[in-house]
Protein backbone atom coordinates (compact mmCIF):
# COMPACT_ATOMS: atom_id res chain seq x y z
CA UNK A 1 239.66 124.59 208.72
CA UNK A 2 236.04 126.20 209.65
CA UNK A 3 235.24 123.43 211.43
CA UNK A 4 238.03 123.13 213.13
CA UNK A 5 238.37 126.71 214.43
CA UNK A 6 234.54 126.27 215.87
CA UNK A 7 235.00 123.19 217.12
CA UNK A 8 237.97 124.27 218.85
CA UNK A 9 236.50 127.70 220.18
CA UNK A 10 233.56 126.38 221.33
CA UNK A 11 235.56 124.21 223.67
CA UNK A 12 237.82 126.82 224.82
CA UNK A 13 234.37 129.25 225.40
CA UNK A 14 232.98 126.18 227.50
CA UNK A 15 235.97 125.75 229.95
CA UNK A 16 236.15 129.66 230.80
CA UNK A 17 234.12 128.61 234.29
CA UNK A 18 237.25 126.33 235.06
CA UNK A 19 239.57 129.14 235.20
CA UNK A 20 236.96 131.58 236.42
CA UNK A 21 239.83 133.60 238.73
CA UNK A 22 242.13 134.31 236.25
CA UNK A 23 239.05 135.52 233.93
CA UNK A 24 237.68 137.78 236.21
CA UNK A 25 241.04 139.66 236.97
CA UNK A 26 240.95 140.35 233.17
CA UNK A 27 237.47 141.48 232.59
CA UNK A 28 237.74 143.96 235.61
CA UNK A 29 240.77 145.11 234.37
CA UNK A 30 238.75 146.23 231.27
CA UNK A 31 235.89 147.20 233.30
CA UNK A 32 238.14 149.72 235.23
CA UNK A 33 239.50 151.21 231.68
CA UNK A 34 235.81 151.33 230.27
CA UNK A 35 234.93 153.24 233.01
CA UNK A 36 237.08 155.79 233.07
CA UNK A 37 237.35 156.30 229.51
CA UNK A 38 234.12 156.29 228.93
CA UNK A 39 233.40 158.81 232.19
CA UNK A 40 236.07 161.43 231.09
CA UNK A 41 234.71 161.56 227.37
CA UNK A 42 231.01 161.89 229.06
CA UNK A 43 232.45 165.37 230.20
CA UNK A 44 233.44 166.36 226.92
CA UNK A 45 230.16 165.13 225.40
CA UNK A 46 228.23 166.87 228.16
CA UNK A 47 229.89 170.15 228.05
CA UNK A 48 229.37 169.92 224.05
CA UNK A 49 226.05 168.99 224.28
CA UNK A 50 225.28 172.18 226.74
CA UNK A 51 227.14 174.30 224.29
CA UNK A 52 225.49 173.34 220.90
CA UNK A 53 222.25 173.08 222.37
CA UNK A 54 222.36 176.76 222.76
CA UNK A 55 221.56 178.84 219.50
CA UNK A 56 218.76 178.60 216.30
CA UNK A 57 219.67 178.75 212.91
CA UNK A 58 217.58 181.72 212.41
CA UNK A 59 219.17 183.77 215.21
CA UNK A 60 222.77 185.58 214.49
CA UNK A 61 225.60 186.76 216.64
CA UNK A 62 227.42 190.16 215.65
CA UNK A 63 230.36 191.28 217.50
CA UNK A 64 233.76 193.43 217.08
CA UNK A 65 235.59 192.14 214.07
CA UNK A 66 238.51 189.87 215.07
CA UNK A 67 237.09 188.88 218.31
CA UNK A 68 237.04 185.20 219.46
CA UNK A 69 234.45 185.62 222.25
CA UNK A 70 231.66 187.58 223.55
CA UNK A 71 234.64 188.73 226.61
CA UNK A 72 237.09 190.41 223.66
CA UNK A 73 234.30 191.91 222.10
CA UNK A 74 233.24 195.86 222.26
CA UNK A 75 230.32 197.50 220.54
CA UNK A 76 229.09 201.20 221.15
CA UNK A 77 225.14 201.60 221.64
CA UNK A 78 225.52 204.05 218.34
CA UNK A 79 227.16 200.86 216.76
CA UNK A 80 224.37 198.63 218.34
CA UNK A 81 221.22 200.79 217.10
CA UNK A 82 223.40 200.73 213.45
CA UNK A 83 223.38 196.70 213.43
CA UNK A 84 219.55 196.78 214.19
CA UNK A 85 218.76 198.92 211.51
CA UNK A 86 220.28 196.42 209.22
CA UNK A 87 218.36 194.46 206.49
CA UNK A 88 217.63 191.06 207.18
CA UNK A 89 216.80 191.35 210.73
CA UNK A 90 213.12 190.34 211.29
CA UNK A 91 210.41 192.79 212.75
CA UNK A 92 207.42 192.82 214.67
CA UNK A 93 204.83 195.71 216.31
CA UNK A 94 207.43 196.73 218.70
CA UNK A 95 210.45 197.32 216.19
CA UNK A 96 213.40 194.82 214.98
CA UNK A 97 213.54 191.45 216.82
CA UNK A 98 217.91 192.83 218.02
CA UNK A 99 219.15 192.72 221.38
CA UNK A 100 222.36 194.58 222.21
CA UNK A 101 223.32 192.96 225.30
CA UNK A 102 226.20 193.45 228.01
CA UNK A 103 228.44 190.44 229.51
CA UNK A 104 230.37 190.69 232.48
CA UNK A 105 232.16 188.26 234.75
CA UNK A 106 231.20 188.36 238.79
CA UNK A 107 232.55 186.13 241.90
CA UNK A 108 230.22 184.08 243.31
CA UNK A 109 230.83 180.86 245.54
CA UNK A 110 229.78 177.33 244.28
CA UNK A 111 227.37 175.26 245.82
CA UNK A 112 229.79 172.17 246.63
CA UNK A 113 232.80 173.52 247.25
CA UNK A 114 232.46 176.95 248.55
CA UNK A 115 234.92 178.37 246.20
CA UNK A 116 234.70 181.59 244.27
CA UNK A 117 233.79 180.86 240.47
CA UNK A 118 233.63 183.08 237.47
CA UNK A 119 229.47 183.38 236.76
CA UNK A 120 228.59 185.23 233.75
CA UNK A 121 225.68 188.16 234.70
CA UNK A 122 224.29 189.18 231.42
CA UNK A 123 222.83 192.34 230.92
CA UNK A 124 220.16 192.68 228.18
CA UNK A 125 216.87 194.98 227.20
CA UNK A 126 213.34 193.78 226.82
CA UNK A 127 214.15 192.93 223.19
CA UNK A 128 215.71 189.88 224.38
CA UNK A 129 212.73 188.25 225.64
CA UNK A 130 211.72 188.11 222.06
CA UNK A 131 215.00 187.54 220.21
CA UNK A 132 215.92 184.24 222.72
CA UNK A 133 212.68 182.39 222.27
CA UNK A 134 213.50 179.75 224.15
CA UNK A 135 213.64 181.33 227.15
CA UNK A 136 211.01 181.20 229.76
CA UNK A 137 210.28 181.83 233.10
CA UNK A 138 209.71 179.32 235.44
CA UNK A 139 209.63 180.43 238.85
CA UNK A 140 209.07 183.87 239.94
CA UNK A 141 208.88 186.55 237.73
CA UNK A 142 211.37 188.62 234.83
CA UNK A 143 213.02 191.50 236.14
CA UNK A 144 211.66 195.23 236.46
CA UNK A 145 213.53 197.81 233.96
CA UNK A 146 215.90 199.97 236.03
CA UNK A 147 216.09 198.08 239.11
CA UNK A 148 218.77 195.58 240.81
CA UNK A 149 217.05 192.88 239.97
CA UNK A 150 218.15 189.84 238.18
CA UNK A 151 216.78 186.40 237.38
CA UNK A 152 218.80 182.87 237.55
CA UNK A 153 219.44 179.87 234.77
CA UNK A 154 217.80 176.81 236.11
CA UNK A 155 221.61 174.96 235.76
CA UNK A 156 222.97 177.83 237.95
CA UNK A 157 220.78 177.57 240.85
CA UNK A 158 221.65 174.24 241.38
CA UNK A 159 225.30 175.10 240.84
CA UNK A 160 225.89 178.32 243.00
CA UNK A 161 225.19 179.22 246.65
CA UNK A 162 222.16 181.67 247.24
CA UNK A 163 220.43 182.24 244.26
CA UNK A 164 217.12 180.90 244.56
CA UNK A 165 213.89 183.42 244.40
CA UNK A 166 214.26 186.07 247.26
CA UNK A 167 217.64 186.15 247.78
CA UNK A 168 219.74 188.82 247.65
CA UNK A 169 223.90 188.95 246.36
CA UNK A 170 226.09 191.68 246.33
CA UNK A 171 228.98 192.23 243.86
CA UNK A 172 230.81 195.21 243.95
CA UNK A 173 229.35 198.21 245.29
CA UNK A 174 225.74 197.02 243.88
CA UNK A 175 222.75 194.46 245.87
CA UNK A 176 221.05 192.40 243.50
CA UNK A 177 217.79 190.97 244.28
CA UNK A 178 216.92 187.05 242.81
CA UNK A 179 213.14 187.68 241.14
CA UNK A 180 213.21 184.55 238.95
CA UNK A 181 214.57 181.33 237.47
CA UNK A 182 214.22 180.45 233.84
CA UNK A 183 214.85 177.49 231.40
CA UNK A 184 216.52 177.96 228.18
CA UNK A 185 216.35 174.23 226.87
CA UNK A 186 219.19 172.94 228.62
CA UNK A 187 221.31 175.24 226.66
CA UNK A 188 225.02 176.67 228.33
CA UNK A 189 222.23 180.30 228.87
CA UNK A 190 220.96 178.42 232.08
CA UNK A 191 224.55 179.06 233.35
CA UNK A 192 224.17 182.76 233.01
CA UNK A 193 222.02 185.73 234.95
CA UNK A 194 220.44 188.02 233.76
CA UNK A 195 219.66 192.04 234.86
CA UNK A 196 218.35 195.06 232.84
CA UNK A 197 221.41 196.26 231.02
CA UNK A 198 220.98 199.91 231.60
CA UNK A 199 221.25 198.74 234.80
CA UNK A 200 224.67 196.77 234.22
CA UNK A 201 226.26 199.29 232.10
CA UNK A 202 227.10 202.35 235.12
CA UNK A 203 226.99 199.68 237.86
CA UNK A 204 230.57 198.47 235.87
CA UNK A 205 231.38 201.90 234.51
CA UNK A 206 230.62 200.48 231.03
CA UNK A 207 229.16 203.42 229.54
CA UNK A 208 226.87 203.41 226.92
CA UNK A 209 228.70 199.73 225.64
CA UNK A 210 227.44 196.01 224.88
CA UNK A 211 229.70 193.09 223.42
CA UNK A 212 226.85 191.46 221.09
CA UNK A 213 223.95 192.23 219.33
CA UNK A 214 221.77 189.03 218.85
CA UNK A 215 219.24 189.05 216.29
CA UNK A 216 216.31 187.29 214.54
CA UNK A 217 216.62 186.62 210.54
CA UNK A 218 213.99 187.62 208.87
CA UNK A 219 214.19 184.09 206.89
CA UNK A 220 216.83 181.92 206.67
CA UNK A 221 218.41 183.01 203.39
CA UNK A 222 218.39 186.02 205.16
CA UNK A 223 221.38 185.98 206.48
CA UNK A 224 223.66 187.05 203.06
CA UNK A 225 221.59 190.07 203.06
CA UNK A 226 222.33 191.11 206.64
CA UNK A 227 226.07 189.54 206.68
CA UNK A 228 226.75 192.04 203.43
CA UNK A 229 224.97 195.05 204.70
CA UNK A 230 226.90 194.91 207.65
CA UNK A 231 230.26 193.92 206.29
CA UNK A 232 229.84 196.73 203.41
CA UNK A 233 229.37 199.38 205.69
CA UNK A 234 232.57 201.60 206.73
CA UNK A 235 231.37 202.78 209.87
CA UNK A 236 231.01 199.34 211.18
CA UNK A 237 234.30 196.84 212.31
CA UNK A 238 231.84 193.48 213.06
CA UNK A 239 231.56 190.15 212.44
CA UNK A 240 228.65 188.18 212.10
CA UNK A 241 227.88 184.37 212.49
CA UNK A 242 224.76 182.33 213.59
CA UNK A 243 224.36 181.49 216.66
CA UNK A 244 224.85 177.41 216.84
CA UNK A 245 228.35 178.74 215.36
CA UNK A 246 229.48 180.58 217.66
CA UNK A 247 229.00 178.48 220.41
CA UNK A 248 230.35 175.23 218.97
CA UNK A 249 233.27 177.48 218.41
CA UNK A 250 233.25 178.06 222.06
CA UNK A 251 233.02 174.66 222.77
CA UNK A 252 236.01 173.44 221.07
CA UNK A 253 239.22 174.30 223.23
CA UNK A 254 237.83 172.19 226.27
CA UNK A 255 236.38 169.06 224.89
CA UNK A 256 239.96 169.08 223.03
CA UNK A 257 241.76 169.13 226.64
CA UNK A 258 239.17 166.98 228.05
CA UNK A 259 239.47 163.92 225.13
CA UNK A 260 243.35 164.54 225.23
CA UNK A 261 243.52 163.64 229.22
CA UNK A 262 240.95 161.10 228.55
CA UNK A 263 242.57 159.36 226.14
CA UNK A 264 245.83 159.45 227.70
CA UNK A 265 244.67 158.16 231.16
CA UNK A 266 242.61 155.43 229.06
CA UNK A 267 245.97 154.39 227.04
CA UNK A 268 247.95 153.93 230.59
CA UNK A 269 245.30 151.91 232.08
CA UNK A 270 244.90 150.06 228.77
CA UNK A 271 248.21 148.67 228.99
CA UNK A 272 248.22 147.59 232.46
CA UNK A 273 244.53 145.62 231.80
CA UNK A 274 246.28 144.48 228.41
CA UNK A 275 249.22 143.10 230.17
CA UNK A 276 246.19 141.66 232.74
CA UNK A 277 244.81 139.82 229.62
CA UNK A 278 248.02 138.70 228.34
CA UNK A 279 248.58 136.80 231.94
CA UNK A 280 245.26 135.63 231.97
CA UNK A 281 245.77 133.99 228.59
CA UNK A 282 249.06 132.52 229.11
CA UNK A 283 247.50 130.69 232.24
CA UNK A 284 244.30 129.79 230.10
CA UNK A 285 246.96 128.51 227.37
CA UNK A 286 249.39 126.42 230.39
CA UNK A 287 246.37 124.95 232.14
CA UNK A 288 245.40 123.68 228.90
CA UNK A 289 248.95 122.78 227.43
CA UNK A 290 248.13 118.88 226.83
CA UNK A 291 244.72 119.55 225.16
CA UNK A 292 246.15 122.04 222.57
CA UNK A 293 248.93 119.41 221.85
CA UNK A 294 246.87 116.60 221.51
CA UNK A 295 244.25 118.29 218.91
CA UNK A 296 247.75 119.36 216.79
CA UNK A 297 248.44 115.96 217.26
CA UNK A 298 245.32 114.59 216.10
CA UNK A 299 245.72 117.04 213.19
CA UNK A 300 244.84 120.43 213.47
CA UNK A 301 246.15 123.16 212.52
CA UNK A 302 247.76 126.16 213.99
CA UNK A 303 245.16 128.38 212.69
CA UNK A 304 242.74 127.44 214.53
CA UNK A 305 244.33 127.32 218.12
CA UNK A 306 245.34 130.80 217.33
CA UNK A 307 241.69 132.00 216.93
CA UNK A 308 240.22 130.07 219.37
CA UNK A 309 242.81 131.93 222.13
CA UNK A 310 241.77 135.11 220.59
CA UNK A 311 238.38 134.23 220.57
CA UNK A 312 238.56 133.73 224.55
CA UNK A 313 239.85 137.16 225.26
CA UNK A 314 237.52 139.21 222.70
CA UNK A 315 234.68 136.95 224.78
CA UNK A 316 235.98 138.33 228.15
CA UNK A 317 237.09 141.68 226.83
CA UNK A 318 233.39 141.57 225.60
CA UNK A 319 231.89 141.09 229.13
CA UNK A 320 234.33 143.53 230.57
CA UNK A 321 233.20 146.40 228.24
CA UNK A 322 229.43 145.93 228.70
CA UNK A 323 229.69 145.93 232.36
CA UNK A 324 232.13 148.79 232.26
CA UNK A 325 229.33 150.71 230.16
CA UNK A 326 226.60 150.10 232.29
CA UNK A 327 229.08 151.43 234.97
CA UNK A 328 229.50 154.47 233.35
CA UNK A 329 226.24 155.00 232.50
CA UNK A 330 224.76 154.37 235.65
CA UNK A 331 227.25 156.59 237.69
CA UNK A 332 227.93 159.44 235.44
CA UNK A 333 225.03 159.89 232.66
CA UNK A 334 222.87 163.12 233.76
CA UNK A 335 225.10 163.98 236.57
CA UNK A 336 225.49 167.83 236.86
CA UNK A 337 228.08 170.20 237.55
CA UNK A 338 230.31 172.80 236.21
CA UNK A 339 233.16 173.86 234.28
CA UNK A 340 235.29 176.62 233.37
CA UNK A 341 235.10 177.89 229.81
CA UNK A 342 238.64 178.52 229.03
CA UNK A 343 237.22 180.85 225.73
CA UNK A 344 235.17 182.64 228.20
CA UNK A 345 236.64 182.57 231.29
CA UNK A 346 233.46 181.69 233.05
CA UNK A 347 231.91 178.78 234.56
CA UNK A 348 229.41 176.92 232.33
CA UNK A 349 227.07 174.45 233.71
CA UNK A 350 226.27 170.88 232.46
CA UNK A 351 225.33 167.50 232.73
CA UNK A 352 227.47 164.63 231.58
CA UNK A 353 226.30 162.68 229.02
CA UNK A 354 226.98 159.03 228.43
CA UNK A 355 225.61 158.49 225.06
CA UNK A 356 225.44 155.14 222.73
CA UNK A 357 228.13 156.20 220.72
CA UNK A 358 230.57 156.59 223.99
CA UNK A 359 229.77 153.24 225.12
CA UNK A 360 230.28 151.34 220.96
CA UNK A 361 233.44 153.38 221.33
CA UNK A 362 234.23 151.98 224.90
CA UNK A 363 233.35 148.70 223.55
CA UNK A 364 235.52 148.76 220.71
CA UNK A 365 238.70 150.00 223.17
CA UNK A 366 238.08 146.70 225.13
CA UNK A 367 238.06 144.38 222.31
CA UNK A 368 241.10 146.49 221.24
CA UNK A 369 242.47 145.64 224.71
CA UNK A 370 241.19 142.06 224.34
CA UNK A 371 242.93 141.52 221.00
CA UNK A 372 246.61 142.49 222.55
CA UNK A 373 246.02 140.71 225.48
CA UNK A 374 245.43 137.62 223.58
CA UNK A 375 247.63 137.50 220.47
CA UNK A 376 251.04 136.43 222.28
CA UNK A 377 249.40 133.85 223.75
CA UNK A 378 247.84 132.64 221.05
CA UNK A 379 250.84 132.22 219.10
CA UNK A 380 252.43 130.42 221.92
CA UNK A 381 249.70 128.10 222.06
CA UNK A 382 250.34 127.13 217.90
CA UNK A 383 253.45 126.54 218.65
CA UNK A 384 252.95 124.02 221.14
C-alpha cells in the first residue's frame, strides 16, 4: 500500500502544471485568508508586545484597592509619602527609589487622520527618572521643575500632530512647551508625556493627588515584605502588583476583541477559499477521471487515491500559506500606529508584529483549509 500511495502522489504532484488555472485560484484563495488572519493577529501581538515590554520585575505598582487601572485609581500625597516609607522599597543618597505620579487624559489630534485622540500626559517628580530606568532622553532635554514644560515618547511623536522639540500645545487653560523626546525600550511609556506633577496637579484642580506610586524593590524577594507592610497597615486602602503585571493585565481586553474579529473574519474567508479548494479538486479529480480508474483497475486501492487527492491540496494549501506569510510579513511587520486602550481610555502606540509563531499558525489554518478542500474530492475519486 506504501508504494502505492507514493507512486500515485508523486504522479498527481507532477501533473499540477497541467491544471495550473484551477491551482492558482486555490492557492490565492488561501493566500488572501493567510493574509488577513495573519495581519489582524499581528495587531494583537503588537499591541501585546508594546504592553508587556513595559515594566521590570524589580519595579512595583501600588494603587487604590479595587482599582482596575491607573484612571480608577486615587491616592492622597499623605497616602503617597506613607507607601514610600514602606519596607522593601530600595534607597539611594537622595531618599527611596518611589515615584507618586499623576495621570490624566488630554485631546490632541493624530498625525494621519486629524482626529482628536485620548493621549495620556503623565505627571511625575524627579524620583521618576530613577525609579523608570529605562527611560532616557534622546533629543532635547528633561523638563524644568515648576514650569509648562513637558517631554514626548518617541512612539508619540510619530503618532500625534505637533509635538516635536520646540513646539508648543495648549490644553485647557494651560501652554505647554515640547523640551524633549525620550525612549523607554519600545515599551506602551513612549505613548505617554510627561510634565512636572506639581505642575499637573492645580493645572487639573487635582489637589495634592496622584493615582500610582511606582517603586524600586530593594531585591526581588522583596516584594512580600513591602506587599505585607502595606496591606497590614489600616490607614492604607492599596493594592500592590509588579509592574509587568499590571500591564499585561491592561493588555488583555483588546488583544481578546482583536483575536475574536480576527478569527471570525479568518473563518468566513476560510470557507469561501475551502469551497475554492473543493472546486479546484473536483476539476483536478474529472480531468483525471480515466487515470484514477485505470490504476483501480490495474489494482489499487482506494486508499491510496484518497491520499494522493489530499496530498495535492495540502501541496497547494502549502504554497498558498507561505506566500500569504511573506505577504503579511512584508506589509504589516514593524508598521506603526495606534490604538485605543479600552482599560485606559487612551491611545497607546505600537508596531505590529508578525512573528514566527503567527505565520506556523497561519500555516497550519491553510493546511486546515487544504484538508477540507480536498477530502470530498478525494472520496469521490475512490469511488470511481
Amino acid at each position: 500500500m506504501l508504494s502505492q500511495v507514493i507512486a500515485v502522489t508523486s504522479v498527481n504532484l507532477r501533473s499540477i502544471g497541467q491544471r495550473l488555472g484551477s491551482s492558482a485560484v486555490a492557492i490565492f484563495g488561501i493566500v488572501g485568508v493567510v493574509v488577513v488572519f495573519v495581519g489582524v493577529l499581528s495587531i494583537a501581538e503588537g499591541f501585546r508586545s508594546a504592553m508587556q515590554a513595559t515594566g521590570d520585575e524589580n519595579t512595583v505598582m501600588v494603587m487604590r484597592s479595587g482599582a482596575d487601572s491607573e484612571m480608577t485609581s486615587g491616592l492622597s500625597g499623605e497616602h503617597a509619602r506613607m507607601v514610600a516609607d514602606k519596607p522593601g522599597i530600595a534607597r539611594d543618597a537622595s531618599g527611596p527609589l518611589a515615584s507618586p505620579e499623576l495621570l490624566v487624559i488630554v485631546n490632541h489630534p493624530l498625525r494621519r487622520s486629524g482626529t482628536d485622540a485620548n493621549v495620556p500626559l503623565r505627571g511625575v517628580e524627579p524620583a521618576a527618572f530613577r525609579v523608570h530606568t529605562d527611560v532616557r532622553i534622546v533629543e532635547g532635554r528633561t523638563f524644568t521643575p515648576g514650569r509648562n514644560e513637558i517631554i514626548v515618547g518617541r512612539a508619540a511623536t510619530g503618532q500625534f500632530e505637533g509635538l516635536s522639540v520646540g513646539s508648543s500645545v495648549k490644553w485647557g487653560e494651560n501652554t505647554w512647551q515640547v523640551v524633549g523626546v525620550f525612549e523607554a525600550g519600545g515599551s506602551a511609556a513612549e505613548s505617554e508625556l510627561w510634565c512636572d506633577a506639581k505642575v499637573l496637579q492645580p493645572a487639573y484642580r487635582r489637589g495634592n493627588s496622584y493615582q500610582s506610586v511606582y517603586a524600586r524593590l530593594a531585591s526581588y524577594d522583596a516584594f512580600s515584605t513591602l506587599k505585607d507592610a502595606l496591606t497590614t497597615d489600616p490607614r492604607l486602602t492599596v493594592m500592590v502588583m509588579r509592574e509587568p503585571e499590571y500591564y499585561a493585565r491592561q493588555s488583555e481586553t483588546l488583544q481578546r476583541v482583536i483575536r475574536t474579529i480576527g478569527f471570525a473574519i479568518a473563518g468566513l474567508m476560510g470557507i469561501g477559499a475551502v469551497f475554492g479548494a473543493v472546486n479546484t479538486m473536483y476539476n483536478a479529480v474529472a480531468s483525471r477521471g480515466r487515470e484514477i480508474a485505470t490504476l483501480r483497475a490495474l489494482g489499487f486501492g482506494s486508499v491510496p487515491v484518497v491520499v494522493s487527492v489530499l496530498a495535492e491540496a495540502v501541496v497547494l494549501s502549502l504554497i498558498g500559506g507561505a506566500l500569504g506569510g511573506l505577504v503579511a510579513w512584508a506589509t504589516f511587520d514593524g508598521y506603526r500606529t495606534s490604538t485605543m486602550n479600552f482599560q485606559s481610555f487612551s491611545q497607546v502606540a505600537f508596531a505590529f508584529s508578525v512573528t514566527p509563531a503567527l505565520l506556523m499558525r497561519g500555516l497550519l489554518y491553510a493546511v486546515l483549509m487544504g484538508i477540507l478542500g480536498g477530502l470530498l474530492p478525494a472520496l469521490r475519486a475512490a469511488r470511481l
